[in-house]
Protein backbone atom coordinates (compact mmCIF):
# COMPACT_ATOMS: atom_id res chain seq x y z
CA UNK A 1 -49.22 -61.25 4.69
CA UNK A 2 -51.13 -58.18 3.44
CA UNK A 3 -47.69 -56.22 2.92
CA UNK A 4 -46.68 -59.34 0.65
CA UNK A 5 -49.56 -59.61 -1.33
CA UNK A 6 -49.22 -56.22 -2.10
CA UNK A 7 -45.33 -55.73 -3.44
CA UNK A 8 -46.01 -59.41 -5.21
CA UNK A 9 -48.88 -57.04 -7.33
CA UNK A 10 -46.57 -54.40 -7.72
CA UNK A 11 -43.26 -56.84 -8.64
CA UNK A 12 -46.06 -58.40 -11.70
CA UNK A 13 -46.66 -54.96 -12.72
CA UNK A 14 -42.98 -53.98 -13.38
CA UNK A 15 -42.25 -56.97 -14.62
CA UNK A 16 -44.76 -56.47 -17.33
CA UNK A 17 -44.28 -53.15 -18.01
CA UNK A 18 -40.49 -54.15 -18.33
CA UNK A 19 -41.45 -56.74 -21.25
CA UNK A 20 -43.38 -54.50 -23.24
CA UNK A 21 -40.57 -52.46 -23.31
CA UNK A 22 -37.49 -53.87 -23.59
CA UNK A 23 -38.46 -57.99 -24.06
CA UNK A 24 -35.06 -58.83 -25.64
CA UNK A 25 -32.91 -58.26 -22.34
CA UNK A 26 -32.24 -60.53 -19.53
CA UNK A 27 -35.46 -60.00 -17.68
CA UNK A 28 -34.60 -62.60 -14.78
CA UNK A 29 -31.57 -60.71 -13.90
CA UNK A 30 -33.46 -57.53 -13.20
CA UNK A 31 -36.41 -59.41 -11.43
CA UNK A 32 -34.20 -61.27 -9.17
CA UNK A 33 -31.97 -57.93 -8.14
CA UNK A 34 -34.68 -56.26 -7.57
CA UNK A 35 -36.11 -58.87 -5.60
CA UNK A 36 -33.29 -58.89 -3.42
CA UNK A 37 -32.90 -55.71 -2.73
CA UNK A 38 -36.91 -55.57 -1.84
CA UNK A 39 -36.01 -58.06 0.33
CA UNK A 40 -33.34 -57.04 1.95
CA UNK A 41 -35.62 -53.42 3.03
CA UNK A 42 -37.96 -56.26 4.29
CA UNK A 43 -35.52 -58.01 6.92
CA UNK A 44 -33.41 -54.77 7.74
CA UNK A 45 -34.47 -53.00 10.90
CA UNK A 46 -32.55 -50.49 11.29
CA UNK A 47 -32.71 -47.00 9.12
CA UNK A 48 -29.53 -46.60 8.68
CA UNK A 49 -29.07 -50.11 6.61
CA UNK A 50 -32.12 -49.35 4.82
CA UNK A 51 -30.31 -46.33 3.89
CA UNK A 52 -27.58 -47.66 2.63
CA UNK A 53 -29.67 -50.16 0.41
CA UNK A 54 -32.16 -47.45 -1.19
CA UNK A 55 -29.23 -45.89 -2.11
CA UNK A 56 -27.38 -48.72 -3.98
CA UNK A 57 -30.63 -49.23 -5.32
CA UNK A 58 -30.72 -45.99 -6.73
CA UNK A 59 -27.16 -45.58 -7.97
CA UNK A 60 -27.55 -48.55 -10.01
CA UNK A 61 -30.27 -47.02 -11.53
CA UNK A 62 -27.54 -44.72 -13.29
CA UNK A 63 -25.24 -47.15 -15.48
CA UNK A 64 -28.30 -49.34 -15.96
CA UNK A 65 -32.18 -47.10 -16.69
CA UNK A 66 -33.72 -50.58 -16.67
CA UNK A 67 -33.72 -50.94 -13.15
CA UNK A 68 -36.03 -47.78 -12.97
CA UNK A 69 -38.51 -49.70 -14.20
CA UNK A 70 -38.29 -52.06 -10.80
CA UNK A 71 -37.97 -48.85 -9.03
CA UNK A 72 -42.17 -48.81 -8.14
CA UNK A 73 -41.14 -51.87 -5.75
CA UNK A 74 -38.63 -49.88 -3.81
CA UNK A 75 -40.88 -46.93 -3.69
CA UNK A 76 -43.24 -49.14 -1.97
CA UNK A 77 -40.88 -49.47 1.25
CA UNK A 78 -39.77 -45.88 1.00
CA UNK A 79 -42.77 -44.55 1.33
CA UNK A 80 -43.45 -46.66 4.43
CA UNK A 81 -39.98 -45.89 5.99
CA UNK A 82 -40.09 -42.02 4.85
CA UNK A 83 -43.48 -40.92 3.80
CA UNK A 84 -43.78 -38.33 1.46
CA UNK A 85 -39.50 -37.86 0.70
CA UNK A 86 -40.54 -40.51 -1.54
CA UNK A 87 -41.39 -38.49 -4.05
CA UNK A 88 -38.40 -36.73 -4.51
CA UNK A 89 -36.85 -39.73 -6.03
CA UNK A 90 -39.83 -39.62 -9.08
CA UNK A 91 -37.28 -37.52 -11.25
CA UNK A 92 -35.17 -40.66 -11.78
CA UNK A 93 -37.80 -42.49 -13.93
CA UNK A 94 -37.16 -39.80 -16.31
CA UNK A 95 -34.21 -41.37 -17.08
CA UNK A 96 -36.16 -44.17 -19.23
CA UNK A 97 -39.35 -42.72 -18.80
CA UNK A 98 -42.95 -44.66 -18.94
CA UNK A 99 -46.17 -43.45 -18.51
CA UNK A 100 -47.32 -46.77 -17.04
CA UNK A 101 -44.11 -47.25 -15.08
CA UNK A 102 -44.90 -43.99 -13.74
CA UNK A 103 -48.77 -45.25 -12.91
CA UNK A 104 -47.21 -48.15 -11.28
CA UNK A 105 -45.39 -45.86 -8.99
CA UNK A 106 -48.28 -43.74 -7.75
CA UNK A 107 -50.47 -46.79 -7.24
CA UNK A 108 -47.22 -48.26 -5.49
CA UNK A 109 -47.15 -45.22 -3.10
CA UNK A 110 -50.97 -44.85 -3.17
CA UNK A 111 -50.46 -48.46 -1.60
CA UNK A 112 -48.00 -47.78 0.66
CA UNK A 113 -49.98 -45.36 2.22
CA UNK A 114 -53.08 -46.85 3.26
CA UNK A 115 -50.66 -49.77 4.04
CA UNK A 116 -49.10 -47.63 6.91
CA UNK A 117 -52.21 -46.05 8.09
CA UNK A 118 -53.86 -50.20 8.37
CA UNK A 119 -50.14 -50.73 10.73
CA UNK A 120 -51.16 -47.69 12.61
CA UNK A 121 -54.56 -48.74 13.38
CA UNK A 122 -53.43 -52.39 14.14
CA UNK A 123 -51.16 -51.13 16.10
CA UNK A 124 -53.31 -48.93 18.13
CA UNK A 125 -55.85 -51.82 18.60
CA UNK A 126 -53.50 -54.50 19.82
CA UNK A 127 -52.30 -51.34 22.36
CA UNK A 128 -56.18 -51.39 23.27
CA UNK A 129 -56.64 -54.89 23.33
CA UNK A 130 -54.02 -55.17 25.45
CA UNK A 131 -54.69 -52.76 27.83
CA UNK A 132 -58.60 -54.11 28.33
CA UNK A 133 -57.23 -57.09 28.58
CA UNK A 134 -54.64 -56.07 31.85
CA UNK A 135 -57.83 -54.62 32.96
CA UNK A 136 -59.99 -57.51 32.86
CA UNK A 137 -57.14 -59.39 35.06
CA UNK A 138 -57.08 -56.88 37.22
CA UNK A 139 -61.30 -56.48 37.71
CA UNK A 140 -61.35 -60.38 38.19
CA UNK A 141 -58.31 -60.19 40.65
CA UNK A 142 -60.26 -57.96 42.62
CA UNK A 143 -63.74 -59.13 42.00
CA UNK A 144 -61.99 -62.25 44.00
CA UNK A 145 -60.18 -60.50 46.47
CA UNK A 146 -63.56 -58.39 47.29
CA UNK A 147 -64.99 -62.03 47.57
CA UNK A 148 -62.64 -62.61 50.09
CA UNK A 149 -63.33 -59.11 51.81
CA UNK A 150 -67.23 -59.85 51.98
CA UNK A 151 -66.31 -63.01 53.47
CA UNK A 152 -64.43 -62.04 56.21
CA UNK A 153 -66.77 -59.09 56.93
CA UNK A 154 -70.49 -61.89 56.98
CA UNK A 155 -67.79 -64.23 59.25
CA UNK A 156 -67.01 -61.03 61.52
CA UNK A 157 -70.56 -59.83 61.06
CA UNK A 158 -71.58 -63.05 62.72
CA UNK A 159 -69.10 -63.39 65.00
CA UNK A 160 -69.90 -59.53 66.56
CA UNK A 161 -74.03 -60.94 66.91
CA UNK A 162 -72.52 -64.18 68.17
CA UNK A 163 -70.70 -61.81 70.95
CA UNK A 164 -74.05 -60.05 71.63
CA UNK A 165 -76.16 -63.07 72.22
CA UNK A 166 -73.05 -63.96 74.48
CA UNK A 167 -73.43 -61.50 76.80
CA UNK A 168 -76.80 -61.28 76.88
CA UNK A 169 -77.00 -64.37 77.86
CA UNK A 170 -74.32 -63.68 80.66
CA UNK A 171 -76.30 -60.39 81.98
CA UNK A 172 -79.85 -62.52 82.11
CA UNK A 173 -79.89 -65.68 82.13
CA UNK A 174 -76.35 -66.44 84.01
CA UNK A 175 -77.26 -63.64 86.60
CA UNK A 176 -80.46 -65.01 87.29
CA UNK A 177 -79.25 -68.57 87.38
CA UNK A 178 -76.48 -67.01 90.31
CA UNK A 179 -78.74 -65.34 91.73
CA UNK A 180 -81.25 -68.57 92.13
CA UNK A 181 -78.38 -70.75 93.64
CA UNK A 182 -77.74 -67.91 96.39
CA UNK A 183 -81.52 -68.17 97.23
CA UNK A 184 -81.23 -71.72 97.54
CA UNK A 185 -78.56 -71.78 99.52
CA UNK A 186 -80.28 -69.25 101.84
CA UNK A 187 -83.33 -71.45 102.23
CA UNK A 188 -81.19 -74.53 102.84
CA UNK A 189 -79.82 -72.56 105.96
CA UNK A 190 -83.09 -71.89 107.19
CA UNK A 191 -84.76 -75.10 106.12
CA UNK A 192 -84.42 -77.93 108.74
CA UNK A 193 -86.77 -80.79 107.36
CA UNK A 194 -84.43 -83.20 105.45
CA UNK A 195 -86.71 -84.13 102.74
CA UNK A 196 -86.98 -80.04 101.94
CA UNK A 197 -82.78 -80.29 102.26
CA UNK A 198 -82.34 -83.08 99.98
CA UNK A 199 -84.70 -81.87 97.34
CA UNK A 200 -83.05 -78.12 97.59
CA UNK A 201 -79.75 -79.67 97.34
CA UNK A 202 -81.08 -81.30 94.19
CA UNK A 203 -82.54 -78.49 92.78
CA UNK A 204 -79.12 -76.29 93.37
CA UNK A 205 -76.95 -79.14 91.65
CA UNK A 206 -79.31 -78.60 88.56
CA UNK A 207 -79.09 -74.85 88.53
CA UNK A 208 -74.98 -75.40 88.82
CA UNK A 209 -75.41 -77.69 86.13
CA UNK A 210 -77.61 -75.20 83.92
CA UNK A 211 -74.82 -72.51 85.24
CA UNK A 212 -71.82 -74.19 83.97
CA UNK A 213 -73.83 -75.26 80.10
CA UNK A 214 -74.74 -71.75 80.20
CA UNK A 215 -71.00 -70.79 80.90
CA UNK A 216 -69.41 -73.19 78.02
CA UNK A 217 -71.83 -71.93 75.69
CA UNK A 218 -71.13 -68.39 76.32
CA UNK A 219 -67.34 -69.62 75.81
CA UNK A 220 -67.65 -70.77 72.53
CA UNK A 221 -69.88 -67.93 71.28
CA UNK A 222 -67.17 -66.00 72.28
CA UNK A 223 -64.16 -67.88 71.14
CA UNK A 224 -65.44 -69.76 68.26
CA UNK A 225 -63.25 -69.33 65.18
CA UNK A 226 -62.68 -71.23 62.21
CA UNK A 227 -60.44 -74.66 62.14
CA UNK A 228 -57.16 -73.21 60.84
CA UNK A 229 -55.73 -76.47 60.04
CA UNK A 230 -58.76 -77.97 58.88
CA UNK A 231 -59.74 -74.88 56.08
CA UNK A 232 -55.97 -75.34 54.37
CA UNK A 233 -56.19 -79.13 54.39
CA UNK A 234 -59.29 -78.47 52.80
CA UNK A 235 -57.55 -75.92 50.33
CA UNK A 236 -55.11 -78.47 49.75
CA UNK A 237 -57.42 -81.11 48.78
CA UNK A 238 -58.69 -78.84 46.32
CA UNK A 239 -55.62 -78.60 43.97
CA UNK A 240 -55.45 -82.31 42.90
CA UNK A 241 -52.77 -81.69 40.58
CA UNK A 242 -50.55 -80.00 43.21
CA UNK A 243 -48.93 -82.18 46.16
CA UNK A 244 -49.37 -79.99 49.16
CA UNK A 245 -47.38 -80.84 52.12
CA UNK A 246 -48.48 -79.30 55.41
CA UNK A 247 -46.40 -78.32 58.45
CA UNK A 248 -48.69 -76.76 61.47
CA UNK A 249 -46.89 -76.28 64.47
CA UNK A 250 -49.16 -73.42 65.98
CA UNK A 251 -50.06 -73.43 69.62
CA UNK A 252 -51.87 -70.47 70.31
CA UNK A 253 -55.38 -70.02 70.65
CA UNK A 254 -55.57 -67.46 67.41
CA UNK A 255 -57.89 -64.73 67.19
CA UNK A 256 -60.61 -65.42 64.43
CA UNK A 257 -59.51 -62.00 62.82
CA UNK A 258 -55.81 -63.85 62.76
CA UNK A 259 -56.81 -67.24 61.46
CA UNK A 260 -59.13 -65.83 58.47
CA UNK A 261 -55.52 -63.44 57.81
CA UNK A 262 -53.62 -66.65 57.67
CA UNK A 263 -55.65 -68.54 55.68
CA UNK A 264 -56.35 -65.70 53.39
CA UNK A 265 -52.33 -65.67 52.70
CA UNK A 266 -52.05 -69.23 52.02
CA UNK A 267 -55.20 -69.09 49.74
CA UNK A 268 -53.10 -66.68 47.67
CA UNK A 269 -50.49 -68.65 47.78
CA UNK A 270 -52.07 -71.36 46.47
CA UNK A 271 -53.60 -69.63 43.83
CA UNK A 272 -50.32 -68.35 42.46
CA UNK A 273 -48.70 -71.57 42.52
CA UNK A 274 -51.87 -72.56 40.43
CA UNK A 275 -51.92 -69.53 37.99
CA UNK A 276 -48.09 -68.31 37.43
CA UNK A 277 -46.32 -71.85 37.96
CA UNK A 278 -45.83 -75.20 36.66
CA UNK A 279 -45.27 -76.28 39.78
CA UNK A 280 -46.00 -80.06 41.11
CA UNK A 281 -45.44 -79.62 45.00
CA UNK A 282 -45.93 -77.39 47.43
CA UNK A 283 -44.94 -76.54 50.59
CA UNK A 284 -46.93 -74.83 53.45
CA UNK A 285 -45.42 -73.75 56.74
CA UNK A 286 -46.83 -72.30 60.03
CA UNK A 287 -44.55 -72.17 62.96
CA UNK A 288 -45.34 -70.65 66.41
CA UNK A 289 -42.65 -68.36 67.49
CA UNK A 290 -42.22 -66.48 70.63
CA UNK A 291 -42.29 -63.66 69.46
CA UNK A 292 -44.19 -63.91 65.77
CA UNK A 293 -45.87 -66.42 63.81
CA UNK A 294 -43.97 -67.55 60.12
CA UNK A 295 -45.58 -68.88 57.37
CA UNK A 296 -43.94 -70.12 54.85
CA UNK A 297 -45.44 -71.32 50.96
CA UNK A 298 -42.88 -72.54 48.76
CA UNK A 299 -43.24 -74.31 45.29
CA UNK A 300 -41.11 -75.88 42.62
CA UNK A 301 -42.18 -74.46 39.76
CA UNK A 302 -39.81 -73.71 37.10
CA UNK A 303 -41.91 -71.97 34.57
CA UNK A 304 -42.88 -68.56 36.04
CA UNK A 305 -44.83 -65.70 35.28
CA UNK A 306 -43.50 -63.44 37.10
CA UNK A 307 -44.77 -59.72 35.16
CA UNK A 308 -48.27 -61.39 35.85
CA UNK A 309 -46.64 -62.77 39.63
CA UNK A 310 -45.32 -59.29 40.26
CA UNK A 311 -47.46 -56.58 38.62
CA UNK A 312 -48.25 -53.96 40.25
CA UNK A 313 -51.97 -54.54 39.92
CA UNK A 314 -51.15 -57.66 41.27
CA UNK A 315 -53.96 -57.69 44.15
CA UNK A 316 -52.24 -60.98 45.64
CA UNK A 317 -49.19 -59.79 47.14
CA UNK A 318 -50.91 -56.22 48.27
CA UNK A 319 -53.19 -58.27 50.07
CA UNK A 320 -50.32 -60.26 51.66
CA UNK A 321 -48.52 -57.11 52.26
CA UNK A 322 -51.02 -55.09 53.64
CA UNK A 323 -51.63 -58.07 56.49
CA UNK A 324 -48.27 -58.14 57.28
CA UNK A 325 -48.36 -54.44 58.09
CA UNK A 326 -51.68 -54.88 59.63
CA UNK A 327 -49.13 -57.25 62.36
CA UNK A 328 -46.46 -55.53 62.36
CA UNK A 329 -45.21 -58.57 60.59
CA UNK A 330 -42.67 -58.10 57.16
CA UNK A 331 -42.97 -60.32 53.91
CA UNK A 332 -40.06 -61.24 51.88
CA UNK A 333 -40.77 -63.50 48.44
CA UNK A 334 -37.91 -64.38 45.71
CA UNK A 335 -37.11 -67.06 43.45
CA UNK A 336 -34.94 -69.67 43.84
CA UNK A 337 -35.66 -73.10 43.16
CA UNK A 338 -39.01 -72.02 42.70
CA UNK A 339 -41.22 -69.29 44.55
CA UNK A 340 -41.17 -68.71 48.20
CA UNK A 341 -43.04 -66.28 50.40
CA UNK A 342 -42.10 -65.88 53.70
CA UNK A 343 -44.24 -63.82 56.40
CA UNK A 344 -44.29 -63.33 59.74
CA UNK A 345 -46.96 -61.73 62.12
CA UNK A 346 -46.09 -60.12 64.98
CA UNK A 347 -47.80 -61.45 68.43
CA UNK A 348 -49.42 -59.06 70.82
């Protein structure tokens, strides 16, 4: 807009000047030639068209000197295609020479200049912008997935105290618990009154009760772990505007370390399907293997950003990738019909 506003200045100028000049000659044939031709510099990219068109330009200065005074509009592009060599086509005005025609020309180029030098600048702050802005995706893409890390380290944090109180519970309590049923059972050998029998018979049914609470207890401190297939249905429910369908066909008792992994993946999953896709379904897939576990998240999105899917600084699929490595596992993703990633994590 700002280059237009400045050659339409320019084009009044020369027009002017023309009039005072010469006001008996066809005046609309030399506006609208030389608006062509300023035109044409306008929508040709390449240099070696705009080349060609100066040129013309220029040769039909020669038969005709009242084009020179339309020649400030031209020098207007040529100094923004070839800087200063503009000035070695100043000469030609002497050909029907004007002092204000030759103004018009160093306020043209004067123009021109601080013209290119705005470009440059604008050019250099969208380069900026840009940049800050692929940084700001990146910070919040791994302001999340340190989110996720902090998570996983408070759930493991509790876990390991969980594990202490476990077996602290095993070495005191639960050894002095065994070690009051042995001493009942000693005194029921020596004891021969049956009211002292009956009562110590009680009283050891109550510690082997206490024994085995203490013993489920110390269990589930030990093996508690997050409800795999509860936490993605619960994922799930929170993309309304995505139908998720669910397939969990795992077995195993899973490590807690393996079911925050798993659930980690599919949360990224999700989240690109959200983000980079207009997808409508979704598909989630957990098979037990004998040898591995595969997951499988597929979509049917047919809109996809996939510099934004697949950038390097993508945080995402690192993630994924590194806990496939962390398993042994490997992680294949592509598009076709949508986006798929496919995983697997090795057992043992």
């Amino acid at each position: 807009m700002r280059k237009l506003w400045e050659k339409s200045i320019v084009l009044l100028f020369c027009l002017y000047n023309m009039y005072n000049i010469s006001p008996n000659e066809n005046l609309a044939f030399y506006f609208l030639i030389s608006i062509i031709f300023s035109l044409a510099l306008d929508l040709f990219h390449k240099k070696r068209v705009k080349i060609i068109v100066y040129i013309s330009f220029l040769i039909l200065c020669f038969p005709n000197t009242l084009f020179v005074f339309y020649l400030p509009l031209i020098l207007y592009n040529m100094y923004i295609d070839f800087g200063l060599y503009t000035l070695f086509t100043l000469p030609l005005m002497l050909m029907d020479f004007s002092p204000m025609n030759f103004f018009v020309s160093i306020v043209s180029v004067h123009i021109a200049a601080m013209t290119k030098k705005y470009n440059i600048l604008l050019d250099d702050n969208k380069i900026v912008r840009d940049e800050l802005k692929e940084d700001t995706l990146y910070l919040e893409k791994y302001n999340e997935q340190l989110k996720i890390d902090k998570e996983k380290n408070i759930q493991i944090a509790i876990l390991t105290e969980r594990n202490r109180i476990a077996r602290e519970l095993h070495d005191s309590i639960g050894h002095g618990i065994s070690s009051s049923i042995l001493q009942v059972e000693a005194l029921k050998i020596i004891s021969t009154e049956d009211k002292i029998l009956k009562r110590l018979d009680i009283l050891q049914d109550t510690l082997k009760n206490g024994m085995e609470d203490i013993r489920k207890s110390i269990h589930n401190l030990y093996n508690e772990s997050l409800d795999l297939e509860n936490q993605i249905e619960k994922l799930s429910s929170q993309t309304p505007a995505i139908d998720v369908e669910l397939i969990y066909r795992v077995e195993d008792d899973l490590s807690y370390d393996l079911k925050f992994d798993i659930l980690s993946v599919i949360r990224e999953g999700i989240t690109n399907c959200v983000k980079h896709s207009n997808a409508t379904k979704l598909k989630i897939t957990l098979l037990d293997q004998p040898k591995f576990y595969t997951i499988i998240i597929k979509d049917n999105g047919s809109n996809f950003n996939k510099e934004a899917l697949l950038s390097n600084k993508g945080i995402g699929l690192i993630s994924i990738k590194e806990i496939a490595y962390k398993y042994n596992g490997l992680v294949n993703y592509k598009f076709d019909e949508g986006f798929k990633i496919h995983l697997t994590l090795m057992k043992g």
